[in-house]
C-alpha atoms as a PDB file:
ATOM      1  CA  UNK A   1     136.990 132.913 158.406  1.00  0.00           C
ATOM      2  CA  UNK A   2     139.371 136.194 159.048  1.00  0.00           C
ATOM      3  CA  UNK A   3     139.638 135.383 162.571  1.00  0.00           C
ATOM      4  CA  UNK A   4     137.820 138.934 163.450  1.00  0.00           C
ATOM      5  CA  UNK A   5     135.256 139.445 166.354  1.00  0.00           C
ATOM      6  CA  UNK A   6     131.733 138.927 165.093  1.00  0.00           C
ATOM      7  CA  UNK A   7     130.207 142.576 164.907  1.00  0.00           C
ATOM      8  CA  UNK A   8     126.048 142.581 166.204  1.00  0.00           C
ATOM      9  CA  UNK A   9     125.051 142.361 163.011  1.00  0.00           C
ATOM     10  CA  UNK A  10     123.289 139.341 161.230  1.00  0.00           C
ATOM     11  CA  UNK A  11     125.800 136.490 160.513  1.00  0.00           C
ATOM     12  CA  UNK A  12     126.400 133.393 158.490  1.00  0.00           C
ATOM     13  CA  UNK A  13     125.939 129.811 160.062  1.00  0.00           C
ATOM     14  CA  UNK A  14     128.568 126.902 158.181  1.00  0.00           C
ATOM     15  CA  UNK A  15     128.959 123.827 159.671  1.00  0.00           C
ATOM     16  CA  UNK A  16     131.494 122.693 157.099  1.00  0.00           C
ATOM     17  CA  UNK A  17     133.185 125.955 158.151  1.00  0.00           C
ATOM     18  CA  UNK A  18     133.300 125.368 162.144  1.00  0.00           C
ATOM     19  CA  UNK A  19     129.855 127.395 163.239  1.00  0.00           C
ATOM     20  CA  UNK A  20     129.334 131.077 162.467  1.00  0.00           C
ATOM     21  CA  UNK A  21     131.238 133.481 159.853  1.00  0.00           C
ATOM     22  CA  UNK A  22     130.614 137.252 159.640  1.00  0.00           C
ATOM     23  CA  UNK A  23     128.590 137.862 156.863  1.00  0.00           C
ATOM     24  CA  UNK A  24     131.667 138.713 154.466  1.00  0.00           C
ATOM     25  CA  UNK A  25     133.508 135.760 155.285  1.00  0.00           C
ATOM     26  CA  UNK A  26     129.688 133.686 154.631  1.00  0.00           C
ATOM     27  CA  UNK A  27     129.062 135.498 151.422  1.00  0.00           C
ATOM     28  CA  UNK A  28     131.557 132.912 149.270  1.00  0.00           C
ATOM     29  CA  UNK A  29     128.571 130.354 148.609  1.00  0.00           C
ATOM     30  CA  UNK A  30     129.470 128.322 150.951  1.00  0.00           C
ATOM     31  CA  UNK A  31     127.167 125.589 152.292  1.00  0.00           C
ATOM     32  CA  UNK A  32     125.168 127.540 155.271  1.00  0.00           C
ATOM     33  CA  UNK A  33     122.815 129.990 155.952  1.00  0.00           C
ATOM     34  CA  UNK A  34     122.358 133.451 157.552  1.00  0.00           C
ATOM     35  CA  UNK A  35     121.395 133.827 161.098  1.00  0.00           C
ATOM     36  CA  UNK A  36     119.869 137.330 162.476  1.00  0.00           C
ATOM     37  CA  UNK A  37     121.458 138.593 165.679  1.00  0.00           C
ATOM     38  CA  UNK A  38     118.840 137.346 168.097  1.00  0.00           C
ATOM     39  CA  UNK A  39     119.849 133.535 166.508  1.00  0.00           C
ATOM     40  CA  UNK A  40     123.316 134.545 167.273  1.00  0.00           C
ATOM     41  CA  UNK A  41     122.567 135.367 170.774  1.00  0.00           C
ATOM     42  CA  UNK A  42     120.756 132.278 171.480  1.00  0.00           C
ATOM     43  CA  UNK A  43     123.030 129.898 170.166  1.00  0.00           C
ATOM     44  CA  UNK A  44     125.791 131.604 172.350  1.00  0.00           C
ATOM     45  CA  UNK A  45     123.192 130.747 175.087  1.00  0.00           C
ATOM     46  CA  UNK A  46     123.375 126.863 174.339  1.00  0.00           C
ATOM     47  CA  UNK A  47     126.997 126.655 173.750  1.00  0.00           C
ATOM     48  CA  UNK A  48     127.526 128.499 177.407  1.00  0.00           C
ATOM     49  CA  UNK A  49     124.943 125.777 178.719  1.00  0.00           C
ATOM     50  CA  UNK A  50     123.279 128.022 181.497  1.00  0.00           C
ATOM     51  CA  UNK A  51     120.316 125.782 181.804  1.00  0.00           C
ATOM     52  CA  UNK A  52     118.638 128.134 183.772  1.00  0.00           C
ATOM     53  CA  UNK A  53     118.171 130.843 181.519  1.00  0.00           C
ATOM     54  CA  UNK A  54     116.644 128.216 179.304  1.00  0.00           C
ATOM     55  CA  UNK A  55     113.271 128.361 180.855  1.00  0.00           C
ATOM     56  CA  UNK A  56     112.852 132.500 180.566  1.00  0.00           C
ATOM     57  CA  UNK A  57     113.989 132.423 176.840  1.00  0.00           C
ATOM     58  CA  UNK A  58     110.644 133.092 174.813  1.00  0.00           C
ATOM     59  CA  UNK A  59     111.254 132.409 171.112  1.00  0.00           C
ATOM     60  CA  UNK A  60     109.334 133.425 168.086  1.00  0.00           C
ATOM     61  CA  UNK A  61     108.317 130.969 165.711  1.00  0.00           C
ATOM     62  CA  UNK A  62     110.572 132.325 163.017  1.00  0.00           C
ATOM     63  CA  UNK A  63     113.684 132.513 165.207  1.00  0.00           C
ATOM     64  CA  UNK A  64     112.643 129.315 166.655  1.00  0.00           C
ATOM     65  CA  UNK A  65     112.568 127.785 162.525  1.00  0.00           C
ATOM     66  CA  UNK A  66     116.082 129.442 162.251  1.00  0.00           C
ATOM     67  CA  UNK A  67     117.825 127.708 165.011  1.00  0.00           C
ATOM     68  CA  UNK A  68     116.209 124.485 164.252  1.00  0.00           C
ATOM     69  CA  UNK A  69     117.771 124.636 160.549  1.00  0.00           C
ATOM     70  CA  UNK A  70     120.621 125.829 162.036  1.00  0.00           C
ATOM     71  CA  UNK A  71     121.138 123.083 164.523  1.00  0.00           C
ATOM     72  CA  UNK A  72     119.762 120.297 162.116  1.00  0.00           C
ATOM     73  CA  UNK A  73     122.380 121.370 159.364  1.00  0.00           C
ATOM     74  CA  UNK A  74     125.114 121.030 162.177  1.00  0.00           C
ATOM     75  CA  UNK A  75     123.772 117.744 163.007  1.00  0.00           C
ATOM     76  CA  UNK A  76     123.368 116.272 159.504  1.00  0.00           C
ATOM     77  CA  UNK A  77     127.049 117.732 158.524  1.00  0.00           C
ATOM     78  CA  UNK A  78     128.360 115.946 161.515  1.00  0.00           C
ATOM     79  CA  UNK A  79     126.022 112.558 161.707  1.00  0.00           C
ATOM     80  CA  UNK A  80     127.248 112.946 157.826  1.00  0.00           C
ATOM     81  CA  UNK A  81     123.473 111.981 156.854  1.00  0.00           C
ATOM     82  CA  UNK A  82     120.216 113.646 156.596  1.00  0.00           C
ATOM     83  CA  UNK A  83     117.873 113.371 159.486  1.00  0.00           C
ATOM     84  CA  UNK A  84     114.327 111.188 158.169  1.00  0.00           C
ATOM     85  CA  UNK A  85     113.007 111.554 161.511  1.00  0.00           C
ATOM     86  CA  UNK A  86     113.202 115.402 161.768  1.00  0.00           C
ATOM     87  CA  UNK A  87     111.417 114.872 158.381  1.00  0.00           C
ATOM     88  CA  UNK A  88     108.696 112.931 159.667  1.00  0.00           C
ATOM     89  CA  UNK A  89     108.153 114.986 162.875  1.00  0.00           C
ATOM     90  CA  UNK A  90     107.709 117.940 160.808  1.00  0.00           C
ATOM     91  CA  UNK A  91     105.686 115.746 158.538  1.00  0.00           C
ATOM     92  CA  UNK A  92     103.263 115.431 161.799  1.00  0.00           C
ATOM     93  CA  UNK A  93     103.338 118.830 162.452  1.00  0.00           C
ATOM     94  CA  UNK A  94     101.900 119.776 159.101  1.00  0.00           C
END
């Protein structure tokens, strides 16, 4: 990326590109996808690991879809495989 602050503004998640790009930096088609500012925020959450703050986080069912895609991407890029039991789980869900 060009090594700039991330403004508060929606972003671009790359896990073949070490985590999250500004959106000018993600806008080369580049493997990723975009994450709103509230995604941003809670992903800064995990990485600081407060576990407390954990249980007063109330997520929305959209931001909680964009996190999981975020997170499963980051897992599959590293694991260097897709993920058939996240497929099945879902699978269950319906």
């Amino acid at each position: 990326g060009c090594g700039e602050a991330l403004p508060e503004a929606a972003s671009w998640f790359s896990p073949l590109l070490g985590g999250v790009l500004c959106r000018k930096c993600g806008a080369h088609g580049q493997a990723g996808s975009p994450v709103s500012v509230n995604g941003l925020k809670i992903l800064r959450l995990m990485a600081a690991g407060d576990r407390s703050l954990y249980d007063r986080v109330r997520l929305s069912v959209e931001l909680l879809r964009e996190l999981e895609d975020a997170l499963e991407a980051q897992l599959e890029y590293h694991l260097d495989r897709r993920l058939k039991s996240l497929d099945f789980i879902r699978g269950i869900r319906g």
